[in-house]
C-alpha atoms as a PDB file:
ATOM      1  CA  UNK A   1     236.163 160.154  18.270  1.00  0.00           C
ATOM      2  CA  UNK A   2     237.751 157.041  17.379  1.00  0.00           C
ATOM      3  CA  UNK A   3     237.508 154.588  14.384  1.00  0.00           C
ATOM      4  CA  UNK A   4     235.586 151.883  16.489  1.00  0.00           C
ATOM      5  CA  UNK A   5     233.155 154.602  17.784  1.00  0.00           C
ATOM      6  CA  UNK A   6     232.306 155.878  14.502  1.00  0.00           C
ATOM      7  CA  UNK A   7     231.413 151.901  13.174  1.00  0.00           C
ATOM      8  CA  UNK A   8     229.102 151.168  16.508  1.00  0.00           C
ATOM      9  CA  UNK A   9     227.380 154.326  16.048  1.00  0.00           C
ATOM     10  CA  UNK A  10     226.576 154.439  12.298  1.00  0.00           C
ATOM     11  CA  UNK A  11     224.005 151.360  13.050  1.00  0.00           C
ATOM     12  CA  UNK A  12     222.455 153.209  16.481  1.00  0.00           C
ATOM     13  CA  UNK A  13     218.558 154.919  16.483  1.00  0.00           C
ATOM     14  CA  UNK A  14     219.106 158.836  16.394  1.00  0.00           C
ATOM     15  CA  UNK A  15     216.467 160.630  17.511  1.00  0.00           C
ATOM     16  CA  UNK A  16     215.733 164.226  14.941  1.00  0.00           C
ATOM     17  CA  UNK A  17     215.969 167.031  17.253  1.00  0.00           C
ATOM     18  CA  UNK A  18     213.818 170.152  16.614  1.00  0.00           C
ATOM     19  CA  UNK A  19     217.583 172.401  15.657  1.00  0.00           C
ATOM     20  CA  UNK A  20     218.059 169.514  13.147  1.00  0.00           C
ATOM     21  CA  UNK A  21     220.632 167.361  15.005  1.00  0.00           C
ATOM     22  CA  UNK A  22     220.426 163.927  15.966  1.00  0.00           C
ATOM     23  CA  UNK A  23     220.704 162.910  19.305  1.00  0.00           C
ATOM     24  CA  UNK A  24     221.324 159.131  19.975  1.00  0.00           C
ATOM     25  CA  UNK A  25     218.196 157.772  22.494  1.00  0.00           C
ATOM     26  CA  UNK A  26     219.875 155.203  25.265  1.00  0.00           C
ATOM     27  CA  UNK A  27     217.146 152.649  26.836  1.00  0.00           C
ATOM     28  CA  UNK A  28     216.902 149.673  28.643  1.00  0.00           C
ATOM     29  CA  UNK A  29     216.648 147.635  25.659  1.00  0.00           C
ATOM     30  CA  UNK A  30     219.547 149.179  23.697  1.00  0.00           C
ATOM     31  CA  UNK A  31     222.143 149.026  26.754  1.00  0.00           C
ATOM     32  CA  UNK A  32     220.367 145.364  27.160  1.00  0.00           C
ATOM     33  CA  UNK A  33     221.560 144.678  23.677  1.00  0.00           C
ATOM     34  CA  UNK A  34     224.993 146.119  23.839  1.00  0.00           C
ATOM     35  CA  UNK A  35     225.767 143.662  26.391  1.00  0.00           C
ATOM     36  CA  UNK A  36     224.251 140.323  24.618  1.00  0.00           C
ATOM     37  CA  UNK A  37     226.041 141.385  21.832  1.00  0.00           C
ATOM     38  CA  UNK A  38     229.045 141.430  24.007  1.00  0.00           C
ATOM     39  CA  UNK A  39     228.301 138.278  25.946  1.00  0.00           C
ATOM     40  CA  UNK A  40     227.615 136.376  22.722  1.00  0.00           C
ATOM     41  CA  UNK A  41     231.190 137.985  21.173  1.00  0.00           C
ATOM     42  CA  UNK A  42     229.449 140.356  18.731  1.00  0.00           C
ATOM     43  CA  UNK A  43     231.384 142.649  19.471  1.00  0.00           C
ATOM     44  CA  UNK A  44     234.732 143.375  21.594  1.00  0.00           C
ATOM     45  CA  UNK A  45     235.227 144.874  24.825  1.00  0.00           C
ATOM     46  CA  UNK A  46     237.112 147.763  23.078  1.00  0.00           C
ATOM     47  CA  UNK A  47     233.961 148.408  20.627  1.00  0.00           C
ATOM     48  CA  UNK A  48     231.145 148.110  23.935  1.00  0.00           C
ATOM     49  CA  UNK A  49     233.330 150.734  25.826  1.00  0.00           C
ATOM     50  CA  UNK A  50     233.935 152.958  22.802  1.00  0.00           C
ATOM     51  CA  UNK A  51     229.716 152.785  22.442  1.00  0.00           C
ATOM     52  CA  UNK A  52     229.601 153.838  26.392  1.00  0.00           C
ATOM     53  CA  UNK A  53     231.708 156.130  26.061  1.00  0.00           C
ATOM     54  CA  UNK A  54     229.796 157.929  23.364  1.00  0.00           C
ATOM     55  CA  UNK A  55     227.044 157.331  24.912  1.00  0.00           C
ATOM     56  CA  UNK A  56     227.886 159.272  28.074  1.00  0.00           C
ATOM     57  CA  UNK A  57     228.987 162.086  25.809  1.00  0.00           C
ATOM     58  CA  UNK A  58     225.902 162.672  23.026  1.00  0.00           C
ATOM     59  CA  UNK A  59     223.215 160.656  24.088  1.00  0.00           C
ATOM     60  CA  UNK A  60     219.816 161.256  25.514  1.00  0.00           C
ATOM     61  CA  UNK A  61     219.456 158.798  28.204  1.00  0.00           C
ATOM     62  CA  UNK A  62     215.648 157.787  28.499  1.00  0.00           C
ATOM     63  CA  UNK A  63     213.846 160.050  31.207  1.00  0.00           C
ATOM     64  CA  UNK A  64     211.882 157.540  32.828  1.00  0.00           C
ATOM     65  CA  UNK A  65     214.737 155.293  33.828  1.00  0.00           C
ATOM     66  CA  UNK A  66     217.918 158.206  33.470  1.00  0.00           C
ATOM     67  CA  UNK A  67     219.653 157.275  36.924  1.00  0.00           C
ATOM     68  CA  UNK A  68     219.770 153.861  35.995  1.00  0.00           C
ATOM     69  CA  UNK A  69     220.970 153.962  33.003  1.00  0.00           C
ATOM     70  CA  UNK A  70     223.108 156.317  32.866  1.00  0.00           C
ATOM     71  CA  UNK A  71     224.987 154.582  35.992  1.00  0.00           C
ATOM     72  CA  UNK A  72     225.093 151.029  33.892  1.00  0.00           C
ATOM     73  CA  UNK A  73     226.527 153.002  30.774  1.00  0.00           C
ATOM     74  CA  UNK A  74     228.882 155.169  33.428  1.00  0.00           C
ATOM     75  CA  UNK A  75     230.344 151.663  34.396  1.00  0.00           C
ATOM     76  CA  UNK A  76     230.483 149.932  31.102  1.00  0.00           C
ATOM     77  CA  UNK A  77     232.475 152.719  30.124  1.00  0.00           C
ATOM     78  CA  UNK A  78     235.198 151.995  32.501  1.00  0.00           C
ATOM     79  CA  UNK A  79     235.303 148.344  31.527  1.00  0.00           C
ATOM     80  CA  UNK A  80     239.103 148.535  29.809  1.00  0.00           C
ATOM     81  CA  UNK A  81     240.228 150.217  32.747  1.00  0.00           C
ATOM     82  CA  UNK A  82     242.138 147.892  34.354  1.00  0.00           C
ATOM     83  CA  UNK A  83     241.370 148.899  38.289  1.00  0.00           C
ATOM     84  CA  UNK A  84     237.599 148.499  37.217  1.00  0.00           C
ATOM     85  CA  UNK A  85     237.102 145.712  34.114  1.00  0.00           C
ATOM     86  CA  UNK A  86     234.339 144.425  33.703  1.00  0.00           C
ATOM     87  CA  UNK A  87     233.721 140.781  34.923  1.00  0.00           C
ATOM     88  CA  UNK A  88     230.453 138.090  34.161  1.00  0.00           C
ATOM     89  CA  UNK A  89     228.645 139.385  37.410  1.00  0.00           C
ATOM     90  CA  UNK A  90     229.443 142.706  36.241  1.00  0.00           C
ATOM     91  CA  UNK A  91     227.047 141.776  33.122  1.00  0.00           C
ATOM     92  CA  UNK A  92     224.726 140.159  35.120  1.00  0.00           C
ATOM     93  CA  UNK A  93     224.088 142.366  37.839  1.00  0.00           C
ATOM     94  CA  UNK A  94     224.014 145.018  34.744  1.00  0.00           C
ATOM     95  CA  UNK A  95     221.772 142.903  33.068  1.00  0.00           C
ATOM     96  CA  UNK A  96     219.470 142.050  36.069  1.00  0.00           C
ATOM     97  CA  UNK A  97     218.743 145.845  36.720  1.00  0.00           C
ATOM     98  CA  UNK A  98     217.606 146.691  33.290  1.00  0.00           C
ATOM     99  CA  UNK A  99     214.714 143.816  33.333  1.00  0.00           C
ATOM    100  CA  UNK A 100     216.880 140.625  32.089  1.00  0.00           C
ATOM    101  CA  UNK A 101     217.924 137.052  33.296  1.00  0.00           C
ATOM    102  CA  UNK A 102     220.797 135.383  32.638  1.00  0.00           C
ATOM    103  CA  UNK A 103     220.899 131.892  31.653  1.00  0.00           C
ATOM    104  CA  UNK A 104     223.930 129.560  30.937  1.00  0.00           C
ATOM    105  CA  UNK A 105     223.841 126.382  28.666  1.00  0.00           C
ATOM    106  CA  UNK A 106     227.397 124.185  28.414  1.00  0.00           C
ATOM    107  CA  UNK A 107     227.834 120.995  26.009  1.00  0.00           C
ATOM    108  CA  UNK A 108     230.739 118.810  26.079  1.00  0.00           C
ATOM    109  CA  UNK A 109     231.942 118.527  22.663  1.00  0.00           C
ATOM    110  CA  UNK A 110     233.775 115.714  21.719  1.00  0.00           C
ATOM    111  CA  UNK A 111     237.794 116.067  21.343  1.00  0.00           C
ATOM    112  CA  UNK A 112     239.465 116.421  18.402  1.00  0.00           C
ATOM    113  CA  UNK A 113     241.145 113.253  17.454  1.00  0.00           C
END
Protein backbone atom coordinates (compact mmCIF):
# COMPACT_ATOMS: atom_id res chain seq x y z
CA UNK A 1 0.00 0.00 0.00
CA UNK A 2 1.20 3.33 -0.71
CA UNK A 3 2.16 6.42 1.43
CA UNK A 4 -1.06 8.41 0.36
CA UNK A 5 -3.25 5.31 1.15
CA UNK A 6 -1.94 4.84 4.50
CA UNK A 7 -2.70 8.96 5.40
CA UNK A 8 -6.53 8.71 3.89
CA UNK A 9 -7.11 5.67 5.77
CA UNK A 10 -5.74 6.43 9.27
CA UNK A 11 -8.83 9.07 9.60
CA UNK A 12 -11.60 6.35 8.02
CA UNK A 13 -14.49 4.47 10.52
CA UNK A 14 -13.26 0.73 10.95
CA UNK A 15 -15.70 -1.43 11.84
CA UNK A 16 -14.25 -4.33 14.94
CA UNK A 17 -14.77 -7.59 13.42
CA UNK A 18 -15.62 -10.58 15.69
CA UNK A 19 -11.59 -12.30 14.71
CA UNK A 20 -10.39 -8.87 15.97
CA UNK A 21 -9.67 -7.09 12.65
CA UNK A 22 -11.00 -4.01 11.41
CA UNK A 23 -12.75 -3.83 8.39
CA UNK A 24 -13.31 -0.30 6.85
CA UNK A 25 -17.49 0.21 6.36
CA UNK A 26 -18.08 2.12 2.74
CA UNK A 27 -21.64 4.04 2.58
CA UNK A 28 -23.37 6.46 0.76
CA UNK A 29 -22.35 9.15 2.96
CA UNK A 30 -18.63 8.31 3.16
CA UNK A 31 -18.16 7.86 -0.80
CA UNK A 32 -20.53 11.20 -0.74
CA UNK A 33 -17.80 12.79 1.27
CA UNK A 34 -14.80 11.56 -0.56
CA UNK A 35 -15.99 13.35 -3.47
CA UNK A 36 -16.90 16.93 -1.75
CA UNK A 37 -13.74 16.69 -0.34
CA UNK A 38 -12.43 16.29 -3.78
CA UNK A 39 -14.67 18.82 -5.46
CA UNK A 40 -13.85 21.41 -2.80
CA UNK A 41 -9.78 20.45 -3.30
CA UNK A 42 -9.46 18.65 0.06
CA UNK A 43 -7.84 16.36 -1.24
CA UNK A 44 -6.09 15.34 -4.72
CA UNK A 45 -7.14 13.12 -7.36
CA UNK A 46 -4.12 10.87 -6.52
CA UNK A 47 -5.27 10.66 -2.65
CA UNK A 48 -9.42 9.97 -3.78
CA UNK A 49 -8.15 7.09 -6.09
CA UNK A 50 -5.61 5.72 -3.62
CA UNK A 51 -8.92 5.73 -0.97
CA UNK A 52 -10.94 3.73 -3.91
CA UNK A 53 -8.60 1.72 -4.45
CA UNK A 54 -8.39 0.53 -0.88
CA UNK A 55 -11.60 0.57 -0.67
CA UNK A 56 -12.24 -2.04 -3.37
CA UNK A 57 -9.59 -4.14 -1.69
CA UNK A 58 -10.53 -4.21 2.40
CA UNK A 59 -13.68 -2.67 2.72
CA UNK A 60 -17.13 -3.81 3.60
CA UNK A 61 -19.33 -2.11 1.22
CA UNK A 62 -22.81 -1.43 2.96
CA UNK A 63 -25.33 -4.39 2.18
CA UNK A 64 -28.28 -2.47 1.56
CA UNK A 65 -26.89 -0.37 -1.25
CA UNK A 66 -23.54 -2.92 -2.26
CA UNK A 67 -24.14 -2.76 -6.19
CA UNK A 68 -24.18 0.78 -6.09
CA UNK A 69 -21.57 1.48 -4.34
CA UNK A 70 -19.30 -0.64 -5.03
CA UNK A 71 -19.76 0.39 -8.91
CA UNK A 72 -19.20 4.35 -7.89
CA UNK A 73 -15.98 3.29 -5.85
CA UNK A 74 -15.07 0.68 -8.95
CA UNK A 75 -15.04 3.92 -11.16
CA UNK A 76 -13.48 6.41 -8.87
CA UNK A 77 -10.79 4.07 -8.74
CA UNK A 78 -9.97 4.35 -12.32
CA UNK A 79 -10.04 8.12 -12.21
CA UNK A 80 -5.95 8.58 -12.95
CA UNK A 81 -6.30 6.30 -15.67
CA UNK A 82 -6.02 8.27 -18.44
CA UNK A 83 -8.58 6.29 -21.01
CA UNK A 84 -11.18 6.71 -18.08
CA UNK A 85 -10.44 10.14 -15.77
CA UNK A 86 -12.73 11.33 -14.09
CA UNK A 87 -14.57 14.52 -15.35
CA UNK A 88 -17.35 17.11 -13.34
CA UNK A 89 -20.35 14.96 -14.71
CA UNK A 90 -18.44 12.08 -13.66
CA UNK A 91 -18.91 13.60 -9.94
CA UNK A 92 -22.19 14.54 -10.52
CA UNK A 93 -23.77 11.70 -11.97
CA UNK A 94 -21.67 9.89 -8.98
CA UNK A 95 -23.01 12.21 -6.72
CA UNK A 96 -26.67 12.17 -7.98
CA UNK A 97 -26.91 8.29 -7.45
CA UNK A 98 -25.84 8.25 -3.90
CA UNK A 99 -28.78 10.85 -2.79
CA UNK A 100 -26.93 14.37 -3.55
CA UNK A 101 -27.38 17.59 -5.72
CA UNK A 102 -24.98 19.54 -7.10
CA UNK A 103 -25.02 23.17 -6.96
CA UNK A 104 -22.57 25.78 -8.50
CA UNK A 105 -22.02 29.40 -7.15
CA UNK A 106 -19.37 31.80 -9.34
CA UNK A 107 -18.31 35.50 -8.19
CA UNK A 108 -16.37 37.77 -10.26
CA UNK A 109 -13.59 38.95 -8.23
CA UNK A 110 -12.10 42.01 -8.99
CA UNK A 111 -8.53 42.00 -10.90
CA UNK A 112 -5.51 42.48 -9.42
CA UNK A 113 -4.21 45.88 -10.14
Amino acid sequence: MNKNASKIREFETWDELPNGKRQMKITRQKIGQKLIDYLYHRITLAELVDWAESAMMEADFEEKDFELLRDIVSRMGLGDVKAFGMTWEDCEDFLSRLGYRLSIKVSETKAAA
